[in-house]
Protein backbone atom coordinates (compact mmCIF):
# COMPACT_ATOMS: atom_id res chain seq x y z
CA UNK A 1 -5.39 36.74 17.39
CA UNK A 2 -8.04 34.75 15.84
CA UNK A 3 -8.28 31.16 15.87
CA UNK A 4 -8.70 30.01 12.15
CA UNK A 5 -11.25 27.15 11.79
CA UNK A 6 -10.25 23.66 10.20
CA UNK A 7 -12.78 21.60 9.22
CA UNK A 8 -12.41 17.66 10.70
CA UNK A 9 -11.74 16.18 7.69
CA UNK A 10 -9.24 18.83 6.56
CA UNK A 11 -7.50 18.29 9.62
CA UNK A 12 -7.51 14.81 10.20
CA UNK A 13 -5.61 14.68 6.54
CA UNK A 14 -3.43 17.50 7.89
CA UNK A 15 -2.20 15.23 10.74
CA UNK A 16 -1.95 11.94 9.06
CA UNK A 17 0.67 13.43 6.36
CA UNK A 18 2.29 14.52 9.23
CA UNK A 19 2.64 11.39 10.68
CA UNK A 20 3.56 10.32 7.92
CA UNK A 21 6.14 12.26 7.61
CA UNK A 22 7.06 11.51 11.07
CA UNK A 23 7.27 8.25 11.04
CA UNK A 24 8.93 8.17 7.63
CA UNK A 25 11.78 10.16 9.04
CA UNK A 26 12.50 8.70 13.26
CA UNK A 27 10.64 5.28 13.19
CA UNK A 28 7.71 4.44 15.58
CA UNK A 29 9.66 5.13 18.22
CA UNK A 30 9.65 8.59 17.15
CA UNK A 31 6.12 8.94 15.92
CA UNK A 32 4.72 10.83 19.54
CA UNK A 33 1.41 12.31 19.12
CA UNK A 34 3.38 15.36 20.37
CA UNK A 35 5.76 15.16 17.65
CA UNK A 36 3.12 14.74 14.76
CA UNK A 37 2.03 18.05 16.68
CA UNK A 38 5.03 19.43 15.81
CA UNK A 39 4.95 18.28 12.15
CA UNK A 40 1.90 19.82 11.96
CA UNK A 41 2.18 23.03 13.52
CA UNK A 42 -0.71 22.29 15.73
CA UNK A 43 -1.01 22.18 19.77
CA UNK A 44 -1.15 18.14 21.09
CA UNK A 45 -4.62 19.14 22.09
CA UNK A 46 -5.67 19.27 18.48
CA UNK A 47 -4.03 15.99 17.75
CA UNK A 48 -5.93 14.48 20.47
CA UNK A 49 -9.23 15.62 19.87
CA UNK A 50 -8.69 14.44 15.78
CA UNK A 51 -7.51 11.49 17.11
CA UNK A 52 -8.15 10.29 20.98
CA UNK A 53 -5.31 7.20 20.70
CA UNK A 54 -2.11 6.93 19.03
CA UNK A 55 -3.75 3.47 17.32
CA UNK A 56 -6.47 5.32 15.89
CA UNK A 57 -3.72 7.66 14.04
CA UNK A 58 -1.44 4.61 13.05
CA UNK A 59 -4.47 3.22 11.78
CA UNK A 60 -5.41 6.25 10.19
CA UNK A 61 -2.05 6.02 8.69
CA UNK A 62 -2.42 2.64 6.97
CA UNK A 63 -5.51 3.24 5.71
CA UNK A 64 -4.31 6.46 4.00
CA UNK A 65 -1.54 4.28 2.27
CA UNK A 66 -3.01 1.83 0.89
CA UNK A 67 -5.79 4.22 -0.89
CA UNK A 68 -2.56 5.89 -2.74
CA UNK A 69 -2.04 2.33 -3.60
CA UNK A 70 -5.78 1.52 -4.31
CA UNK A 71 -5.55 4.46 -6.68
CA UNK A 72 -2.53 3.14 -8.69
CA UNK A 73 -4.20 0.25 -9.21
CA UNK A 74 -7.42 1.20 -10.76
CA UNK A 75 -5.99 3.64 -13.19
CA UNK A 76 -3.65 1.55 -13.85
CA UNK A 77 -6.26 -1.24 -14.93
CA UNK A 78 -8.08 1.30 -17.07
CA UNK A 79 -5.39 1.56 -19.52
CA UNK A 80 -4.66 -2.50 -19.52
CA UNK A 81 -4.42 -3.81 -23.68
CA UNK A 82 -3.65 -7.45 -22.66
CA UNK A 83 -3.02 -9.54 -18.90
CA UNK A 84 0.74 -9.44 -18.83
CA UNK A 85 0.88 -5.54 -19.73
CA UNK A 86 -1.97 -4.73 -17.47
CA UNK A 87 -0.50 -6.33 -14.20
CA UNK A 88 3.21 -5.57 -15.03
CA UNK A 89 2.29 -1.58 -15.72
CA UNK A 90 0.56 -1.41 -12.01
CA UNK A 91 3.24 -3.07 -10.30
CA UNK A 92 5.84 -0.40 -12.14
CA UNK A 93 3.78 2.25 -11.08
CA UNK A 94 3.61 0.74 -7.34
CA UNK A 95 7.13 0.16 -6.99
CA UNK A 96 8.49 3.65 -8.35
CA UNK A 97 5.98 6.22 -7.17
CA UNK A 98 5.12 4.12 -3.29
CA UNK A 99 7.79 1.89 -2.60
CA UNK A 100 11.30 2.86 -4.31
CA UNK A 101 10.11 6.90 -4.32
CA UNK A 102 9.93 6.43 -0.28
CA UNK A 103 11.88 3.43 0.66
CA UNK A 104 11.87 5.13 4.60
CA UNK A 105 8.00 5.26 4.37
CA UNK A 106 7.47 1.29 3.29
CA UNK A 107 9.76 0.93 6.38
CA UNK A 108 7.51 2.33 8.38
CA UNK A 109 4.61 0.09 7.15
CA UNK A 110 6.32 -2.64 8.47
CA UNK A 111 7.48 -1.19 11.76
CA UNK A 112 3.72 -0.98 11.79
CA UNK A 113 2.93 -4.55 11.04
CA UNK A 114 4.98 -6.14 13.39
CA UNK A 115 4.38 -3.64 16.38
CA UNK A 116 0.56 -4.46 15.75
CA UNK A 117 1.40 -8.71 15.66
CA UNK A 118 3.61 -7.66 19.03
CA UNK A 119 1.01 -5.44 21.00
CA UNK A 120 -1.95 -6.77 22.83
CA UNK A 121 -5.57 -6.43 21.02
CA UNK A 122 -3.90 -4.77 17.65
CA UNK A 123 -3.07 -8.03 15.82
CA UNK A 124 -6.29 -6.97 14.03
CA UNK A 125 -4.42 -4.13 12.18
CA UNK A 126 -1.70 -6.12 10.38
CA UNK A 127 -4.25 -8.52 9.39
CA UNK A 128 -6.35 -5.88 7.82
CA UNK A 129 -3.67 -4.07 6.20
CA UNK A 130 -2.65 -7.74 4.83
CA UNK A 131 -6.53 -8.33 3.64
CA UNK A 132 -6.75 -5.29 1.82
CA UNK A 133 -3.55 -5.26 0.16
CA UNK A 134 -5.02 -8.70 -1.45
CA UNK A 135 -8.36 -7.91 -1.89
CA UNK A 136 -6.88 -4.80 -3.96
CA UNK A 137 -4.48 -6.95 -5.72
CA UNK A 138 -7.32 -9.68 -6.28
CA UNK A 139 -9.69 -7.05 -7.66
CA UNK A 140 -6.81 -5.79 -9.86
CA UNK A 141 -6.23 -9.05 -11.46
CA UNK A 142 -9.87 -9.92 -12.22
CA UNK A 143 -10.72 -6.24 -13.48
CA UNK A 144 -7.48 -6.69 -15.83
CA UNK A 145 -8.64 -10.02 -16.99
CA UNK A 146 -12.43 -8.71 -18.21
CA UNK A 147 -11.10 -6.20 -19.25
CA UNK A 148 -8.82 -7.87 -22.16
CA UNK A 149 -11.58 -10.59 -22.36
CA UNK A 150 -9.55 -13.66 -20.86
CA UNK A 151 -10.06 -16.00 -17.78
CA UNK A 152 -8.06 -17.17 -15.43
CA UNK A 153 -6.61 -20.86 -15.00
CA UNK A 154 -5.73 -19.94 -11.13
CA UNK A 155 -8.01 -18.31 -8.62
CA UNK A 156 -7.28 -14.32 -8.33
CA UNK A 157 -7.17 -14.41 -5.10
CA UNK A 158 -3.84 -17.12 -5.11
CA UNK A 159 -1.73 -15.13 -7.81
CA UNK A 160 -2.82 -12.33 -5.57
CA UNK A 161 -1.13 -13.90 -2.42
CA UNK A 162 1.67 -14.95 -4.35
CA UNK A 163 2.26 -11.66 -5.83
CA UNK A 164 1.94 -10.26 -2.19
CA UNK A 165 4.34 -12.61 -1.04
CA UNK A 166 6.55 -12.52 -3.70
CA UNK A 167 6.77 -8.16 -3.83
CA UNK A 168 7.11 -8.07 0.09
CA UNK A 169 10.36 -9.83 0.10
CA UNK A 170 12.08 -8.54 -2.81
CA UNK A 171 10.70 -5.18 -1.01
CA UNK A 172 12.55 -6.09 1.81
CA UNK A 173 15.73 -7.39 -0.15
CA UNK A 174 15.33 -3.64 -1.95
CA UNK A 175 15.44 -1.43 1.70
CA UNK A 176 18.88 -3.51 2.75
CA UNK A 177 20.62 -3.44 -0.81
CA UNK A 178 19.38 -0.63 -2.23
CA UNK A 179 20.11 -2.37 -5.50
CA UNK A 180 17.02 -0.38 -7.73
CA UNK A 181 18.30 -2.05 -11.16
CA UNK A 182 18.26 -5.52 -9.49
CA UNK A 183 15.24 -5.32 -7.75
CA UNK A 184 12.77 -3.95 -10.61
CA UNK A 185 14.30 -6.70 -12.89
CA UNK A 186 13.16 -9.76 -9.78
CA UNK A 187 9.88 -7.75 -9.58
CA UNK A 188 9.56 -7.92 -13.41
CA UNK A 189 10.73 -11.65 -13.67
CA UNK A 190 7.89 -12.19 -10.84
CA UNK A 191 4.86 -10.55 -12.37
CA UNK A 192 5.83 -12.20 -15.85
CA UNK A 193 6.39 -15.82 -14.09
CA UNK A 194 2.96 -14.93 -12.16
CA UNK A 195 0.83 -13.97 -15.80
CA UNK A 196 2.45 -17.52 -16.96
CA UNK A 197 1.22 -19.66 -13.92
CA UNK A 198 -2.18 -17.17 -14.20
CA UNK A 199 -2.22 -19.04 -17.67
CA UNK A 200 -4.89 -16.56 -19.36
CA UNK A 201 -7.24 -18.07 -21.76
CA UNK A 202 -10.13 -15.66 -24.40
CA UNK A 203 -13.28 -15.67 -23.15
CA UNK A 204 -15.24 -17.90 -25.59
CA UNK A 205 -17.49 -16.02 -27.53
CA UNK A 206 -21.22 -17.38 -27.84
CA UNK A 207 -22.12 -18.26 -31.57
């Protein structure tokens, strides 16, 4: 029988939503190269060769979630009409299509965190999965702002942090409770409060 040829790139995404999956369903603990394999339908060999180390895949992993977020969050700035609207839509959209659509999967991202902050030399992966989550959220809240022609009376990159903050624990609250009405209500109540502190003010137009 002939072995059908997968180009890299198609199979590196072929293995990572597999892992995904994976890891989603039986924790780190579970996520083997050999069963991500199995997810797959491929032989280990294949895993290894796509990816030599079980960090590169994890990694692989994180990256490939927060792009689905990165995507949320520029079309959701596209379609802003004024601050409040623009940041409260994307965090919506966030929280029902990647958080409370796979509450196992936003597990897993923190499995991930705290394995890299516990495992010699990978303390470098939680803090870029923590930088990019705020440079995305950042970027979000300064593209929203031009967009509906205000500035800012606080830095983007605080509310940013804040709004990190703020999401990660009621995320956390979310996975124990499972409370979905109470939880998008605190996120709500957040986002406003943060779009009041944000203080927005119209560009001034030149005469």
């Amino acid at each position: 029988m002939a072995t059908v040829y997968v180009k890299a790139d198609t199979r590196r995404r072929q293995l990572v939503t597999a892992a995904r999956r994976v890891l989603a369903r039986q924790g780190l603990a579970g996520g083997t190269l050999r069963a991500v394999a199995a997810e797959a339908g491929v032989a280990l060999g294949t895993v290894h060769y796509a990816f030599p180390s079980k960090e590169q895949l994890l990694r692989a992993v994180l990256e490939d979630v927060v792009e689905d977020i990165s995507t949320v969050l520029r079309e959701a700035s596209q379609a802003s009409t004024d601050l409040e609207s623009g940041i409260l839509s994307a965090a919506r959209t966030v929280w029902s299509t990647v958080i409370r659509s796979e509450p196992d999967e936003h597990l897993m991202q923190y499995e991930l965190s705290i394995w890299a902050l516990r495992t010699a030399g990978m303390a470098e992966l939680a803090r870029w999965q923590y930088d990019r989550y705020l440079d995305l959220i950042t970027t979000h809240w300064q593209r929203v702002a031009a967009r509906v022609g205000v500035t800012l009376s606080v830095p983007a990159e605080q509310l940013a942090r804040l709004q990190l903050a703020g999401t990660d624990g009621l995320l956390l609250q979310y996975l124990v409770s499972h409370d979905a009405r109470r939880s998008t209500a605190d996120q709500e109540t957040l986002i406003r409060q943060l779009v009041r502190y944000a203080d927005p003010q119209p560009v001034a137009r030149e005469q």
